[in-house]
C-alpha atoms as a PDB file:
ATOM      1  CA  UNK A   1      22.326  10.503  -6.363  1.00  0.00           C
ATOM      2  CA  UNK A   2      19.930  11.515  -9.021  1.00  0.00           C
ATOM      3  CA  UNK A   3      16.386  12.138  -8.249  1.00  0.00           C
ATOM      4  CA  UNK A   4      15.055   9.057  -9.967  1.00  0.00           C
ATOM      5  CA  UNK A   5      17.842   6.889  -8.504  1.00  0.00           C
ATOM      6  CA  UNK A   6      16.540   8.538  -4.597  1.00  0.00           C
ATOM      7  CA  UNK A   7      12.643   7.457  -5.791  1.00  0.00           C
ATOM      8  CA  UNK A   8      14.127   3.959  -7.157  1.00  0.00           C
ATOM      9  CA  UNK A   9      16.023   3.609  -3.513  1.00  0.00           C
ATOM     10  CA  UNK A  10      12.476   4.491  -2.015  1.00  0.00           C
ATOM     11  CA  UNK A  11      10.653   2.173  -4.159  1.00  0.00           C
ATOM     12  CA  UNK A  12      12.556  -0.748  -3.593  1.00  0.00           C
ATOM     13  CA  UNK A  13      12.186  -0.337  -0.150  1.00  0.00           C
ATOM     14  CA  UNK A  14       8.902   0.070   0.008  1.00  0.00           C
ATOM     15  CA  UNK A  15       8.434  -3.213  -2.318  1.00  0.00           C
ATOM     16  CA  UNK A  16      11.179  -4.949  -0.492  1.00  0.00           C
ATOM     17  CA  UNK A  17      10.658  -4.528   2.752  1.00  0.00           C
ATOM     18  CA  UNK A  18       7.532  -2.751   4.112  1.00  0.00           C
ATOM     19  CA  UNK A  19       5.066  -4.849   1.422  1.00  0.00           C
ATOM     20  CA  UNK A  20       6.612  -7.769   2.006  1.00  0.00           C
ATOM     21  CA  UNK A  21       6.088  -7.793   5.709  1.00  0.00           C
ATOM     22  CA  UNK A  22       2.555  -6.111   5.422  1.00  0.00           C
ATOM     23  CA  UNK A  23       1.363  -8.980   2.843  1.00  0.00           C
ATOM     24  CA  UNK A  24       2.375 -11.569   5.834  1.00  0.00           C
ATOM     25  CA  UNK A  25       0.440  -9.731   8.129  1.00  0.00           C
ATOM     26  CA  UNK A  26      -2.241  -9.678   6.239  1.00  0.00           C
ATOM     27  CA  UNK A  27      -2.033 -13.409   4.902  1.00  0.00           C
ATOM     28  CA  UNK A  28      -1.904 -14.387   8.948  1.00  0.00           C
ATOM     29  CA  UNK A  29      -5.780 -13.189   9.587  1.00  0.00           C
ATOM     30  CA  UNK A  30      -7.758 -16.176   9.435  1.00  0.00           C
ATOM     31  CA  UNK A  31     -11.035 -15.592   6.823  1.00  0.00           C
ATOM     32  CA  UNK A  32     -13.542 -15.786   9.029  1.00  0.00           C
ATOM     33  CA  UNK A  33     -11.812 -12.845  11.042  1.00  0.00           C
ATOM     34  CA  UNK A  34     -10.979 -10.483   8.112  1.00  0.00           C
ATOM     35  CA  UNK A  35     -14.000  -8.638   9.142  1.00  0.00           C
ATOM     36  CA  UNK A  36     -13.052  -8.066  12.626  1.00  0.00           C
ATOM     37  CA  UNK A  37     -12.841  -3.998  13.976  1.00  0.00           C
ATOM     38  CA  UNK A  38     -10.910  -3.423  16.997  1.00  0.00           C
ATOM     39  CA  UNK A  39     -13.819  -1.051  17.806  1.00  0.00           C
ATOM     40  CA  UNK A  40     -16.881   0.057  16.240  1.00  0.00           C
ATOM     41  CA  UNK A  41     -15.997   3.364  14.468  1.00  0.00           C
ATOM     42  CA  UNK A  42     -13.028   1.697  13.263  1.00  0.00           C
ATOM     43  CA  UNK A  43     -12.494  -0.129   9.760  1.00  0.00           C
ATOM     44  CA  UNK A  44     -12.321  -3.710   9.458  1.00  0.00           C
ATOM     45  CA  UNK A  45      -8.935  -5.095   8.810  1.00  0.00           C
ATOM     46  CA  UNK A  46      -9.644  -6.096   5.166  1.00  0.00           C
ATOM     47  CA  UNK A  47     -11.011  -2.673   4.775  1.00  0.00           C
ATOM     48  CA  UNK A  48      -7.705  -1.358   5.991  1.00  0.00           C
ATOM     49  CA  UNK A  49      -5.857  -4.092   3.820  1.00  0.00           C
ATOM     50  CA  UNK A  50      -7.685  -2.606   1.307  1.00  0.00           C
ATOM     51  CA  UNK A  51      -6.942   0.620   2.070  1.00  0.00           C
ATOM     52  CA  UNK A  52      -3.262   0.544   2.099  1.00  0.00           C
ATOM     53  CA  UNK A  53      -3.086  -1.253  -1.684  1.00  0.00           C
ATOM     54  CA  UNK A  54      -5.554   1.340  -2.894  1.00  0.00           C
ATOM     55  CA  UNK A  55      -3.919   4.361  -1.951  1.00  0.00           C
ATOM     56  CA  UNK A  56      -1.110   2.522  -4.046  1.00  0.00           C
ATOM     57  CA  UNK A  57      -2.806   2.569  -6.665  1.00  0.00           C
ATOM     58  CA  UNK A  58      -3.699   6.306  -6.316  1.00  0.00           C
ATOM     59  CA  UNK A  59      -0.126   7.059  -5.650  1.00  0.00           C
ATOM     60  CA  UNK A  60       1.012   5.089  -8.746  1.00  0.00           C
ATOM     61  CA  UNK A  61      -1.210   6.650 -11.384  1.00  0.00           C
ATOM     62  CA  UNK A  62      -0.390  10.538 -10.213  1.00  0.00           C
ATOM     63  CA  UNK A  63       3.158   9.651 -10.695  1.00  0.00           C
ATOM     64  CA  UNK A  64       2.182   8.288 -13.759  1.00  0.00           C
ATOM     65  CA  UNK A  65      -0.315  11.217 -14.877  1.00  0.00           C
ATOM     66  CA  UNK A  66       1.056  14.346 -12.642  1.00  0.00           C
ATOM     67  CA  UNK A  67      -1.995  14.570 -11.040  1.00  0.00           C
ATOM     68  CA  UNK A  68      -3.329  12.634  -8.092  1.00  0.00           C
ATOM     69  CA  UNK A  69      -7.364  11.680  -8.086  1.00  0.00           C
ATOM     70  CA  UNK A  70      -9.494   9.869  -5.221  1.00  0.00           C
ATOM     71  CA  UNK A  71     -11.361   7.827  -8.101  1.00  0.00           C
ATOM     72  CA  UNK A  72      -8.030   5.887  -9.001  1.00  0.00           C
ATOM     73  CA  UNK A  73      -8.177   3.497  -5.755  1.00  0.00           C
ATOM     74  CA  UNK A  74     -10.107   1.582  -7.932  1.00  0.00           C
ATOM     75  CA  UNK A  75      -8.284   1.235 -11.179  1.00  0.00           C
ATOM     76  CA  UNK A  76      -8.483  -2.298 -10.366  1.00  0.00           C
ATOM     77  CA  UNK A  77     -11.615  -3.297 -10.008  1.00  0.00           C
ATOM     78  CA  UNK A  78     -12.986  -4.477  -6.403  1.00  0.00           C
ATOM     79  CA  UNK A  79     -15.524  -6.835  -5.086  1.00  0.00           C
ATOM     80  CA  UNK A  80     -15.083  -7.173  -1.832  1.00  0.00           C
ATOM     81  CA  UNK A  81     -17.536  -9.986  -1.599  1.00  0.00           C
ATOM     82  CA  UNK A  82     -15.043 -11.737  -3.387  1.00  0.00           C
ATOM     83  CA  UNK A  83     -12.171 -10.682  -1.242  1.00  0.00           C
ATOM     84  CA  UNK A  84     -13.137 -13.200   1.336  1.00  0.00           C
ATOM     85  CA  UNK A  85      -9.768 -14.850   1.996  1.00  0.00           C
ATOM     86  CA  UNK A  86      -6.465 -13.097   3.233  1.00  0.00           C
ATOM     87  CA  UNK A  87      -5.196 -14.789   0.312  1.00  0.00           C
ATOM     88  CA  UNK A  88      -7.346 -13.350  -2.078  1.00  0.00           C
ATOM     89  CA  UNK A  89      -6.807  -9.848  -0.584  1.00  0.00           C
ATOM     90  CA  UNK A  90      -2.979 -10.034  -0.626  1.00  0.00           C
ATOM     91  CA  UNK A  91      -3.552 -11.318  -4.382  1.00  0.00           C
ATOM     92  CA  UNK A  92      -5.347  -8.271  -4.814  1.00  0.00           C
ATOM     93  CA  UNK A  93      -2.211  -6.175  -3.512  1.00  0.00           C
ATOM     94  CA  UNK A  94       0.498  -8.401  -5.619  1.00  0.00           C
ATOM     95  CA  UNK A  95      -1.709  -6.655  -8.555  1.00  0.00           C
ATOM     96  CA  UNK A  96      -1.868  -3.028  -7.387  1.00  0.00           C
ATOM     97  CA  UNK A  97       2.278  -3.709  -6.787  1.00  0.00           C
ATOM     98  CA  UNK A  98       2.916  -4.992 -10.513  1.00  0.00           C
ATOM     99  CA  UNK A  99       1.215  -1.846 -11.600  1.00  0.00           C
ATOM    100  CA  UNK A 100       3.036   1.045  -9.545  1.00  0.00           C
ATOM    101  CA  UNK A 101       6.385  -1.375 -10.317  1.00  0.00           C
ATOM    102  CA  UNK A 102       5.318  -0.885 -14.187  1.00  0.00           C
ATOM    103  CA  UNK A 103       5.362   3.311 -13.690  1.00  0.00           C
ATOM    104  CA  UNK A 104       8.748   3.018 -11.133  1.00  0.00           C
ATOM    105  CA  UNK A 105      10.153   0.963 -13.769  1.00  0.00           C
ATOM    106  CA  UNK A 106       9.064   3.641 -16.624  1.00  0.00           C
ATOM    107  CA  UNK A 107      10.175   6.846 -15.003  1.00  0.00           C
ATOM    108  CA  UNK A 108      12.455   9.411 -16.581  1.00  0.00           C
ATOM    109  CA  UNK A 109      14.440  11.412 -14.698  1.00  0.00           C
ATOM    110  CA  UNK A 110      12.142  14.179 -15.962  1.00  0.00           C
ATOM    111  CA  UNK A 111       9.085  12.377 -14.314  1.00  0.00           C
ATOM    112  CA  UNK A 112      11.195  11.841 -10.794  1.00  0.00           C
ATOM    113  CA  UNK A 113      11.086  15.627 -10.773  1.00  0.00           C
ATOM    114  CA  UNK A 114       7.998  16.754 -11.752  1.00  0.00           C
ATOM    115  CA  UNK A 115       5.139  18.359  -8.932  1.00  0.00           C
ATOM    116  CA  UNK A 116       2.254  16.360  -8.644  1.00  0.00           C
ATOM    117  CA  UNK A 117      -0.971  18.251  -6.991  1.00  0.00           C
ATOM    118  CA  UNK A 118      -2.034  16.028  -4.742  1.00  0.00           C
ATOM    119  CA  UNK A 119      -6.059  16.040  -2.700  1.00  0.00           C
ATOM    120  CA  UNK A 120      -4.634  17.059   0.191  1.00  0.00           C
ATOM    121  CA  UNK A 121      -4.112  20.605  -1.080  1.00  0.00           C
ATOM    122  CA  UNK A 122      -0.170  20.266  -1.844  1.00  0.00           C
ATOM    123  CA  UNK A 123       1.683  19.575  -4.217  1.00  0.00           C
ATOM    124  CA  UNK A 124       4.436  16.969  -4.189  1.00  0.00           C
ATOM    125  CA  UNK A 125       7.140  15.289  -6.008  1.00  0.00           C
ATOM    126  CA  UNK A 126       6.884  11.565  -6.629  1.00  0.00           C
ATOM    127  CA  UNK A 127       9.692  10.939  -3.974  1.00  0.00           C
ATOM    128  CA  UNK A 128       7.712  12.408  -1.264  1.00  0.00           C
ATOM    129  CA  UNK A 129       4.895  10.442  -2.209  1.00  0.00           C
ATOM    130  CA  UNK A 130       6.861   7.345  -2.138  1.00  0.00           C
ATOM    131  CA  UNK A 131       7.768   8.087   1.542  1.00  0.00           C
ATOM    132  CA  UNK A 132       3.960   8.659   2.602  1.00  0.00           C
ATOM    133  CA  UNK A 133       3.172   5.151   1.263  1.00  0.00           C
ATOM    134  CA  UNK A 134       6.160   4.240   3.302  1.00  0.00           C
ATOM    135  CA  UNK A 135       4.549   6.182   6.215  1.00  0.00           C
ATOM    136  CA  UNK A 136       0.799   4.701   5.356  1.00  0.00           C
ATOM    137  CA  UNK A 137       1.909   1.156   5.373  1.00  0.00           C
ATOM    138  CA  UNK A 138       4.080   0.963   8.496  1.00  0.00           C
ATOM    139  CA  UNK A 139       1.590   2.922  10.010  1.00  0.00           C
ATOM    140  CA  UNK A 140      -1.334   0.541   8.820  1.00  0.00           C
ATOM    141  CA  UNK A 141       0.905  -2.229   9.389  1.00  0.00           C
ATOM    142  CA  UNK A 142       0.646  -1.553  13.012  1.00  0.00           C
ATOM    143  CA  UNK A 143      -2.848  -1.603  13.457  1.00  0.00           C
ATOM    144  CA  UNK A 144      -3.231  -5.153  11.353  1.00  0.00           C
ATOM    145  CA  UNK A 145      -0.496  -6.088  14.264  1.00  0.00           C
ATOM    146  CA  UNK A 146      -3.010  -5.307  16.965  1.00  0.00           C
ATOM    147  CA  UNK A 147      -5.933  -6.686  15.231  1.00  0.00           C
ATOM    148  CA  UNK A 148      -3.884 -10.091  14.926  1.00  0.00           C
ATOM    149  CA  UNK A 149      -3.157  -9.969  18.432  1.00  0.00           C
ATOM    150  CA  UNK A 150      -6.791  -9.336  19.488  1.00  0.00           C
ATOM    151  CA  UNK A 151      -7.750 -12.315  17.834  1.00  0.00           C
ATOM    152  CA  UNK A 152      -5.099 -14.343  19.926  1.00  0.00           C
ATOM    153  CA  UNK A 153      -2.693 -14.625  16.813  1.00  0.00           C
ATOM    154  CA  UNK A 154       1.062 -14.029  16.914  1.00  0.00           C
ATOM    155  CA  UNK A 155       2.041 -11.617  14.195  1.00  0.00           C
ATOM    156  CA  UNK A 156       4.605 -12.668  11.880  1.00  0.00           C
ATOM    157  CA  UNK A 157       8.202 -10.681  12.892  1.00  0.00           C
ATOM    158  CA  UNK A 158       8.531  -7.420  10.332  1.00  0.00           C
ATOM    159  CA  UNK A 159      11.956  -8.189  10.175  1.00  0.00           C
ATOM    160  CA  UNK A 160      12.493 -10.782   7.414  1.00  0.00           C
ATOM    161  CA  UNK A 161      14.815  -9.295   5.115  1.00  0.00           C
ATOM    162  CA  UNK A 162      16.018 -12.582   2.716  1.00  0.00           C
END
């Protein structure tokens, strides 16, 4: 397999498969809950929503670019006074999805290959990137679980493959 075929295969499965059960998660939190922390220092679950389709968008643009920057979590804009609703949040992450689809979509082999400095200090190739937002979402995925649960709401199975 070709480098860009191996980020394709890691793509897909990240769009198929993790997304698609973290946007149900997500879409199960009732509104008036979104702001719910299981403690304190924690973040809210829509600020851990959030989180997970912004680093998306970070992660798209330095495969896109070759170089990874903080500021590009919000290369689509956010008001999260108007993210009140689980749908409107899961909205927001069917938009930060159409845009790293548009620079899978659009990669050379070339660009499958090339080192991207990331701002953790490393530098990484857009395949290993791919697998931390595999590792970011399940992860984050986990803790929306909980949340549901603490609010007395059975989480939607992970599982659904159709």
């Amino acid at each position: 397999m070709t480098k860009l075929e191996l980020v394709k295969q890691a793509y897909n499965r990240l769009h198929n498969h993790i997304y698609k059960s973290f946007d149900k998660i997500v879409a199960a939190m009732p509104s008036d809950k979104l702001d719910m922390k299981p403690s304190p220092e924690n973040m809210s679950f829509k600020q851990i929503a959030l989180h997970v389709y912004q680093t998306a968008l970070m992660v798209g643009n330095a495969i896109k670019t070759g170089q990874m920057d903080k500021a590009d979590t919000q290369l689509i804009p956010l008001v999260p006074e108007e993210l009140n609703t689980a749908a409107k949040i899961v909205a927001y992450g069917n938009q930060v999805k159409a845009q790293l689809t548009q620079v899978i979509e659009h990669m050379s082999e070339a660009d499958a290959e090339k080192p991207i400095i990331t701002t953790f200090g490393i530098t990484m190739n857009p395949l290993r990137l791919l697998y931390v937002l595999q590792e970011e979402a399940i992860h984050h995925r986990g803790q929306l679980t909980i949340c549901l649960r603490m609010v007395g709401i059975k989480p939607p199975s992970i599982y659904d493959y159709s």
